[in-house]
PDB file of N, CA and C in Angstrom:
ATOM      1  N   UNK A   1      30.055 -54.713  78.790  1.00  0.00           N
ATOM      2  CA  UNK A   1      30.971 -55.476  79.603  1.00  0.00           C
ATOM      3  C   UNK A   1      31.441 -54.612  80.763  1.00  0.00           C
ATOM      4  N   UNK A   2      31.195 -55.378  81.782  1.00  0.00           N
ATOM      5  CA  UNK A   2      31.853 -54.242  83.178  1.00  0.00           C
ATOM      6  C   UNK A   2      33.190 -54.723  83.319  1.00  0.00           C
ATOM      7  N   UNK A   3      33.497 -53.390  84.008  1.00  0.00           N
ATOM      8  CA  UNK A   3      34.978 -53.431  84.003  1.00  0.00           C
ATOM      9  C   UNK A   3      35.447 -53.783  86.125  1.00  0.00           C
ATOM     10  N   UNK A   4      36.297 -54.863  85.816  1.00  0.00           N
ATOM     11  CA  UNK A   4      36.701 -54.797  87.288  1.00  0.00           C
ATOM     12  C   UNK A   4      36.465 -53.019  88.144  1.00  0.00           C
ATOM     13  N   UNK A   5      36.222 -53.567  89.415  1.00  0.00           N
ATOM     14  CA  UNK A   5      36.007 -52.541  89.950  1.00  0.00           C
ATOM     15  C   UNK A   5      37.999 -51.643  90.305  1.00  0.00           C
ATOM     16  N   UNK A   6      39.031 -52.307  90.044  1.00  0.00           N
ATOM     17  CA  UNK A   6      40.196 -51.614  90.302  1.00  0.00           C
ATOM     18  C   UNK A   6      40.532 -50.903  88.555  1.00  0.00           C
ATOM     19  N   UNK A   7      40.101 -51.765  87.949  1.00  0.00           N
ATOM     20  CA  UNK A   7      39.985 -50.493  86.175  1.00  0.00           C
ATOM     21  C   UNK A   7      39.018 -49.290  85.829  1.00  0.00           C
ATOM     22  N   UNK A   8      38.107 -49.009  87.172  1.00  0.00           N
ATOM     23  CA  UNK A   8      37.227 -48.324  86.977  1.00  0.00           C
ATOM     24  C   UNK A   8      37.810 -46.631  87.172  1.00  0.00           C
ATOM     25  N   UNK A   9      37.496 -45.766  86.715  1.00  0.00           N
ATOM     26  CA  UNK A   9      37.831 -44.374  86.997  1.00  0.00           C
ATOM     27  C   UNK A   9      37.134 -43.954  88.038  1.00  0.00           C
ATOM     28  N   UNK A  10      38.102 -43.619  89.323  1.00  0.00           N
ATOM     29  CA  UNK A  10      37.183 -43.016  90.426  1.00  0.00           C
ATOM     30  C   UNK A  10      36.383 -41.650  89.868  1.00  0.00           C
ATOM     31  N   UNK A  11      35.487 -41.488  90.927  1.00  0.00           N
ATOM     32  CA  UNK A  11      34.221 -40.422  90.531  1.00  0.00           C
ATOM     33  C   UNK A  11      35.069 -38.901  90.712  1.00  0.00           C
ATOM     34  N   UNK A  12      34.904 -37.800  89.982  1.00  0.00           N
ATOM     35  CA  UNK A  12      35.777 -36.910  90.036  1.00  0.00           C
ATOM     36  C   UNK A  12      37.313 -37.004  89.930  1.00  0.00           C
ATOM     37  N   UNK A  13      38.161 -37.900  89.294  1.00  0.00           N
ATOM     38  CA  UNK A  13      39.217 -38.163  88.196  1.00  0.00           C
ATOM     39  C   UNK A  13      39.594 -37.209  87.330  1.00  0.00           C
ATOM     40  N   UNK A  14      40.804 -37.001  87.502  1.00  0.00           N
ATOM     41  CA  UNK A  14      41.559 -35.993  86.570  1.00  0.00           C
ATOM     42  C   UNK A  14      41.636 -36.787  85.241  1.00  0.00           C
ATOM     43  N   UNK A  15      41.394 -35.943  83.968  1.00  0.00           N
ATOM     44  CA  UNK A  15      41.247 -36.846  82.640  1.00  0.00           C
ATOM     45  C   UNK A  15      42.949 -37.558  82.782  1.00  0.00           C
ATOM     46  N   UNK A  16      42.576 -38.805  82.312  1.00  0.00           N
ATOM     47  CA  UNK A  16      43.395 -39.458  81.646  1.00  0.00           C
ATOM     48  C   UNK A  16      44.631 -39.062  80.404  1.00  0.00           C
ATOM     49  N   UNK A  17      45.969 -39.530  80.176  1.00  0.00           N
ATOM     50  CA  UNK A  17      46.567 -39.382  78.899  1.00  0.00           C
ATOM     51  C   UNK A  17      46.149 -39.234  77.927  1.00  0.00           C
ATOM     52  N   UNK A  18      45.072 -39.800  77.692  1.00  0.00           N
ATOM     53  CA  UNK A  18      43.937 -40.443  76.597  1.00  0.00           C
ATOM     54  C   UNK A  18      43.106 -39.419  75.854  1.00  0.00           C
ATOM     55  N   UNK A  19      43.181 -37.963  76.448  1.00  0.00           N
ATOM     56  CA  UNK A  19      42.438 -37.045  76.326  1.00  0.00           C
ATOM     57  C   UNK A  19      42.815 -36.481  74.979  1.00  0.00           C
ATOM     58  N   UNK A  20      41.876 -36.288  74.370  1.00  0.00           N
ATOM     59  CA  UNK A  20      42.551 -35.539  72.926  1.00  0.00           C
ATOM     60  C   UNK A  20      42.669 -34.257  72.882  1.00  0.00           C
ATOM     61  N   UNK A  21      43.768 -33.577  72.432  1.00  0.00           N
ATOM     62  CA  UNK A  21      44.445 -32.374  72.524  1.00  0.00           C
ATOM     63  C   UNK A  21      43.259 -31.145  72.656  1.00  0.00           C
ATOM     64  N   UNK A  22      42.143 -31.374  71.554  1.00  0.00           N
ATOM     65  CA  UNK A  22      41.000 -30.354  71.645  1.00  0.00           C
ATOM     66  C   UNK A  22      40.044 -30.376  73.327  1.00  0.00           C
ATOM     67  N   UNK A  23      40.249 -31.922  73.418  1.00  0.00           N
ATOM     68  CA  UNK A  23      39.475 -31.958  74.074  1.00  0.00           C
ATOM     69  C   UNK A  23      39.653 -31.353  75.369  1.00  0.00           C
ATOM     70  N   UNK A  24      41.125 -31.091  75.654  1.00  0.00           N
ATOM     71  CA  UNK A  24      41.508 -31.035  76.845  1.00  0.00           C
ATOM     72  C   UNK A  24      41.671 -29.761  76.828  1.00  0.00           C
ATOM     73  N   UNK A  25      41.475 -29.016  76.000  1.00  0.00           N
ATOM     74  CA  UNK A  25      41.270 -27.365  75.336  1.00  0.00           C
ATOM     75  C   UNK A  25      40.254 -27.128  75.786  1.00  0.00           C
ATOM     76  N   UNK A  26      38.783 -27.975  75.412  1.00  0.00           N
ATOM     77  CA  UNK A  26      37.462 -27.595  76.147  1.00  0.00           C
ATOM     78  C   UNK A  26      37.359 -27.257  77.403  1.00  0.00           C
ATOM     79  N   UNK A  27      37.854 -28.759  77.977  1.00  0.00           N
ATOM     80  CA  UNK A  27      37.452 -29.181  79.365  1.00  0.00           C
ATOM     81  C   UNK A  27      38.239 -27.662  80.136  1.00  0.00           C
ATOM     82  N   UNK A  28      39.509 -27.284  79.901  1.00  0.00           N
ATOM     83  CA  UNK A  28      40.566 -26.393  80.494  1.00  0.00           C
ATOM     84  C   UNK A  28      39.520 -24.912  80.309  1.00  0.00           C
ATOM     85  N   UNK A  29      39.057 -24.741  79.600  1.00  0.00           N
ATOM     86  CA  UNK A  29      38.456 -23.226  79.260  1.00  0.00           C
ATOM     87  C   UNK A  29      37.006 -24.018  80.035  1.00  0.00           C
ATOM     88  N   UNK A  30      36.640 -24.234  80.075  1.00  0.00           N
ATOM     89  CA  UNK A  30      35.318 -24.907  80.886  1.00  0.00           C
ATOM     90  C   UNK A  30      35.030 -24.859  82.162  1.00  0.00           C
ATOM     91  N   UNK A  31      36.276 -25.221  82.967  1.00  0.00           N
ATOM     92  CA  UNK A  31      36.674 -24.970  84.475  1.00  0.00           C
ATOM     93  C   UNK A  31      37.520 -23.468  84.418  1.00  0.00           C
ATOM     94  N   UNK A  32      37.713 -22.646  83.748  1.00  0.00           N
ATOM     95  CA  UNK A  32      38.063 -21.417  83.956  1.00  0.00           C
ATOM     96  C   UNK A  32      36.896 -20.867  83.777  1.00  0.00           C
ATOM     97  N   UNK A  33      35.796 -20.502  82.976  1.00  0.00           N
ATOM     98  CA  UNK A  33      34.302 -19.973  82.899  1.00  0.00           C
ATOM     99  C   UNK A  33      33.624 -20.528  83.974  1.00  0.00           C
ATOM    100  N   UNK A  34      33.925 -21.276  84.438  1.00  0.00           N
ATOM    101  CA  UNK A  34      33.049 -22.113  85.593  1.00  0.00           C
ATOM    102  C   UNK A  34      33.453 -21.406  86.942  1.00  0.00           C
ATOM    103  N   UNK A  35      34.512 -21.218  87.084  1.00  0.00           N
ATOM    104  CA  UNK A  35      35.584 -20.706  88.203  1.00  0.00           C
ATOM    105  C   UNK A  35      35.037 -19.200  87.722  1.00  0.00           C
ATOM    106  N   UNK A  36      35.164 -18.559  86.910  1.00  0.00           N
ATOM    107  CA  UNK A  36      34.802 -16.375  86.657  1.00  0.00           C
ATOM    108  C   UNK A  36      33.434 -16.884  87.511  1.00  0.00           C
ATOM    109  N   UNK A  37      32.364 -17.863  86.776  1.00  0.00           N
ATOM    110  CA  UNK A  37      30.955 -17.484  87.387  1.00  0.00           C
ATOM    111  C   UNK A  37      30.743 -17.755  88.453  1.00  0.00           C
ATOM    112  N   UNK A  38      30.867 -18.587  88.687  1.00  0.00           N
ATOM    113  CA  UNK A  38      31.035 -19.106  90.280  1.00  0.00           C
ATOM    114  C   UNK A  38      31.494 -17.948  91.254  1.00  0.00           C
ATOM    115  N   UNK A  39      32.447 -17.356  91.414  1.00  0.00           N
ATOM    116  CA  UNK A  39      33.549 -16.238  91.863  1.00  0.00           C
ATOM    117  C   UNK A  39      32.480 -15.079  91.647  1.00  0.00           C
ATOM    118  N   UNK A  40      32.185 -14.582  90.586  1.00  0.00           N
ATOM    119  CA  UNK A  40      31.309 -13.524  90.229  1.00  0.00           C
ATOM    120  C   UNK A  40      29.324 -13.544  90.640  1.00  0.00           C
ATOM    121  N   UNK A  41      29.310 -14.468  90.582  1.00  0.00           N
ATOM    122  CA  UNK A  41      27.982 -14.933  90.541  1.00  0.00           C
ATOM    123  C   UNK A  41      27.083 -16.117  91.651  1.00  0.00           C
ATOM    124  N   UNK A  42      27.964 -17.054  92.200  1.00  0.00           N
ATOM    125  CA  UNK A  42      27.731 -17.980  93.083  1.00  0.00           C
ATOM    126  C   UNK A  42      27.017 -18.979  92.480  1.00  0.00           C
ATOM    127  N   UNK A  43      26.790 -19.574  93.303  1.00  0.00           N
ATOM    128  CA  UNK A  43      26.605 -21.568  92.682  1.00  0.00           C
ATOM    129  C   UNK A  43      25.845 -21.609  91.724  1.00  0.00           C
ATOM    130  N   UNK A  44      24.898 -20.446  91.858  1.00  0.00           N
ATOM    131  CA  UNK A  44      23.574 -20.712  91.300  1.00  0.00           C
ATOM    132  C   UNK A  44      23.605 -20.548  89.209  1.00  0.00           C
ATOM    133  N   UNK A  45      24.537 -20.423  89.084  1.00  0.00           N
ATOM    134  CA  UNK A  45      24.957 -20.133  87.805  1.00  0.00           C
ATOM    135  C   UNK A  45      24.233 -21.384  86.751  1.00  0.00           C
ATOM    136  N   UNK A  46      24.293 -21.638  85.932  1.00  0.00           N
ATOM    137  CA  UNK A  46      23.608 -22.227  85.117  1.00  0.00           C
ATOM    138  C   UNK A  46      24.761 -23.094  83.870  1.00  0.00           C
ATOM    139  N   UNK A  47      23.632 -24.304  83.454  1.00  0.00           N
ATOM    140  CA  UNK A  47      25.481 -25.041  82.600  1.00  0.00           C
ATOM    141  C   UNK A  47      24.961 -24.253  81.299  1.00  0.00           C
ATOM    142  N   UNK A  48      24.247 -23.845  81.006  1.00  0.00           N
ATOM    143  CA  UNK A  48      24.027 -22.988  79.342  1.00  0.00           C
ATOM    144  C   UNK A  48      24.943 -21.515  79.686  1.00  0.00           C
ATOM    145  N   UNK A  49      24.756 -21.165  81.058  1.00  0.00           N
ATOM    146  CA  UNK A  49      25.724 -20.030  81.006  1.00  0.00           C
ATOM    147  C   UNK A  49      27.219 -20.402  81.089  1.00  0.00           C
ATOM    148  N   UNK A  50      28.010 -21.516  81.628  1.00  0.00           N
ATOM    149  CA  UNK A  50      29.006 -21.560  81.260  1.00  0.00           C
ATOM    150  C   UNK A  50      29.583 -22.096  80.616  1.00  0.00           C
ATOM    151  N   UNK A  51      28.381 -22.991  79.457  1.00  0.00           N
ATOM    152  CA  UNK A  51      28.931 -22.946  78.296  1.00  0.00           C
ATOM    153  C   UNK A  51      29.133 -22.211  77.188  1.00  0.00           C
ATOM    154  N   UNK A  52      28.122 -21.167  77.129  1.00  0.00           N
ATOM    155  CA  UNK A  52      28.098 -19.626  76.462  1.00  0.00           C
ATOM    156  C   UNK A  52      29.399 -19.104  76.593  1.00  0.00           C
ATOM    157  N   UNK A  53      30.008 -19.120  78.017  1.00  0.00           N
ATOM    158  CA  UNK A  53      31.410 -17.973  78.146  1.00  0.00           C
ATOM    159  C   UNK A  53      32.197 -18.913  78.303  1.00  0.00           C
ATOM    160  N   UNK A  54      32.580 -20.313  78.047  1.00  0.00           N
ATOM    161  CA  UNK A  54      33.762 -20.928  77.790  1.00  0.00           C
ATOM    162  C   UNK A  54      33.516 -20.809  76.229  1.00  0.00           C
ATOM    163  N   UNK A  55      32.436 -20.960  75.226  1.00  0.00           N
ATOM    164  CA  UNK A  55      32.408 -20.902  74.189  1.00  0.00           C
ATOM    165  C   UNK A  55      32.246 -22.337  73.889  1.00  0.00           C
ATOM    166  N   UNK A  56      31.922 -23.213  74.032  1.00  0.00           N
ATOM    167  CA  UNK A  56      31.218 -24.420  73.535  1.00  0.00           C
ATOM    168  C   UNK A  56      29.858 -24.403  73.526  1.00  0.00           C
ATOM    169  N   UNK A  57      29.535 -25.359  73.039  1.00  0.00           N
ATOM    170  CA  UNK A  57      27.839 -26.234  73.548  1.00  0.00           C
ATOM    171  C   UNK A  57      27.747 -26.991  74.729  1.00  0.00           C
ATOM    172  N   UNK A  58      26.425 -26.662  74.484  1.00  0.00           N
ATOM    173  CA  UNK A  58      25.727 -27.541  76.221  1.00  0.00           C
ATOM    174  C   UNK A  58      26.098 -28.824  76.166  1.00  0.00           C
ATOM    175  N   UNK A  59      26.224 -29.869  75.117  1.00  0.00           N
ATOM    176  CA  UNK A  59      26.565 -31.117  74.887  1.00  0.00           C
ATOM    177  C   UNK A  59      28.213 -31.552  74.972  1.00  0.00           C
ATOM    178  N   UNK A  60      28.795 -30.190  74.356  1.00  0.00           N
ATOM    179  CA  UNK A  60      30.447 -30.393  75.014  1.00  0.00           C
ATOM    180  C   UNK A  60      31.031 -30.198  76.268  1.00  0.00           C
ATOM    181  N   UNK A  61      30.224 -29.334  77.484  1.00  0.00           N
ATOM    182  CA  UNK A  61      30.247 -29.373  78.463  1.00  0.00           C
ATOM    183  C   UNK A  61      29.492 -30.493  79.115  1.00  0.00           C
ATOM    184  N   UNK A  62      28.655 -31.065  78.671  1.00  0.00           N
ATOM    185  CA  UNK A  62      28.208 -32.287  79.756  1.00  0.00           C
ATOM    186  C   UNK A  62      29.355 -33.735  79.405  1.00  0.00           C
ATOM    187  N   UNK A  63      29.669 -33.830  78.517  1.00  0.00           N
ATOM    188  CA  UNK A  63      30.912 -34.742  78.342  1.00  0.00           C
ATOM    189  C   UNK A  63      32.412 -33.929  78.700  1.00  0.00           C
ATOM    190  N   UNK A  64      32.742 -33.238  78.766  1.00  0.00           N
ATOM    191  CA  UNK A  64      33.928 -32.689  79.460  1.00  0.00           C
ATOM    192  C   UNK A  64      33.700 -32.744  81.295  1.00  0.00           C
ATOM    193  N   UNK A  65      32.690 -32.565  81.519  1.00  0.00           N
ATOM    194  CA  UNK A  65      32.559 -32.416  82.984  1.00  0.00           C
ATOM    195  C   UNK A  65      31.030 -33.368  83.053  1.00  0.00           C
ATOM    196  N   UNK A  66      31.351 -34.786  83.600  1.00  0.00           N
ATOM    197  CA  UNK A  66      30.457 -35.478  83.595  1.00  0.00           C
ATOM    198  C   UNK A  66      30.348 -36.150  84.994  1.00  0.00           C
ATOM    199  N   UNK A  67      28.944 -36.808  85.611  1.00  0.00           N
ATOM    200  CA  UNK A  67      29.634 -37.541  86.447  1.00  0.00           C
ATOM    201  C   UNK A  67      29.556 -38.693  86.265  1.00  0.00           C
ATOM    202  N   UNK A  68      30.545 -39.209  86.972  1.00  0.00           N
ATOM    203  CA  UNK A  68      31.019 -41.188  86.837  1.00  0.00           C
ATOM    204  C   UNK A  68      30.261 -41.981  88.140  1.00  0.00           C
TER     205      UNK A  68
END
């Protein structure tokens, strides 16, 4: 079922209330490892490497940081 286009989450959206406490634990350490490599290393960085040094999986970083 689609959702009106004014219920939709714009593209790059700060998570919602809705976020569950862990989750928002991931996503937060996710964009800080993302931000060291980036800073240290430049764009070219890789999502297995910053999911290695936030400490998740490749599958918890593609749902924490997805695009819409």
């Amino acid at each position: 079922m689609d959702l009106p286009a004014d219920a939709r989450e714009p593209s790059g959206a700060q998570p919602g209330p809705g976020l569950r406490a862990d989750a928002e634990r991931n996503r937060e350490r996710i964009v800080a490892a993302a931000r060291r490599l980036f800073a240290s290393h430049g764009l070219g960085v890789s999502m297995a490497c910053i999911a290695r040094e936030a400490g998740v999986g490749k599958a918890t970083l593609s749902r924490a940081i997805r695009s819409r």
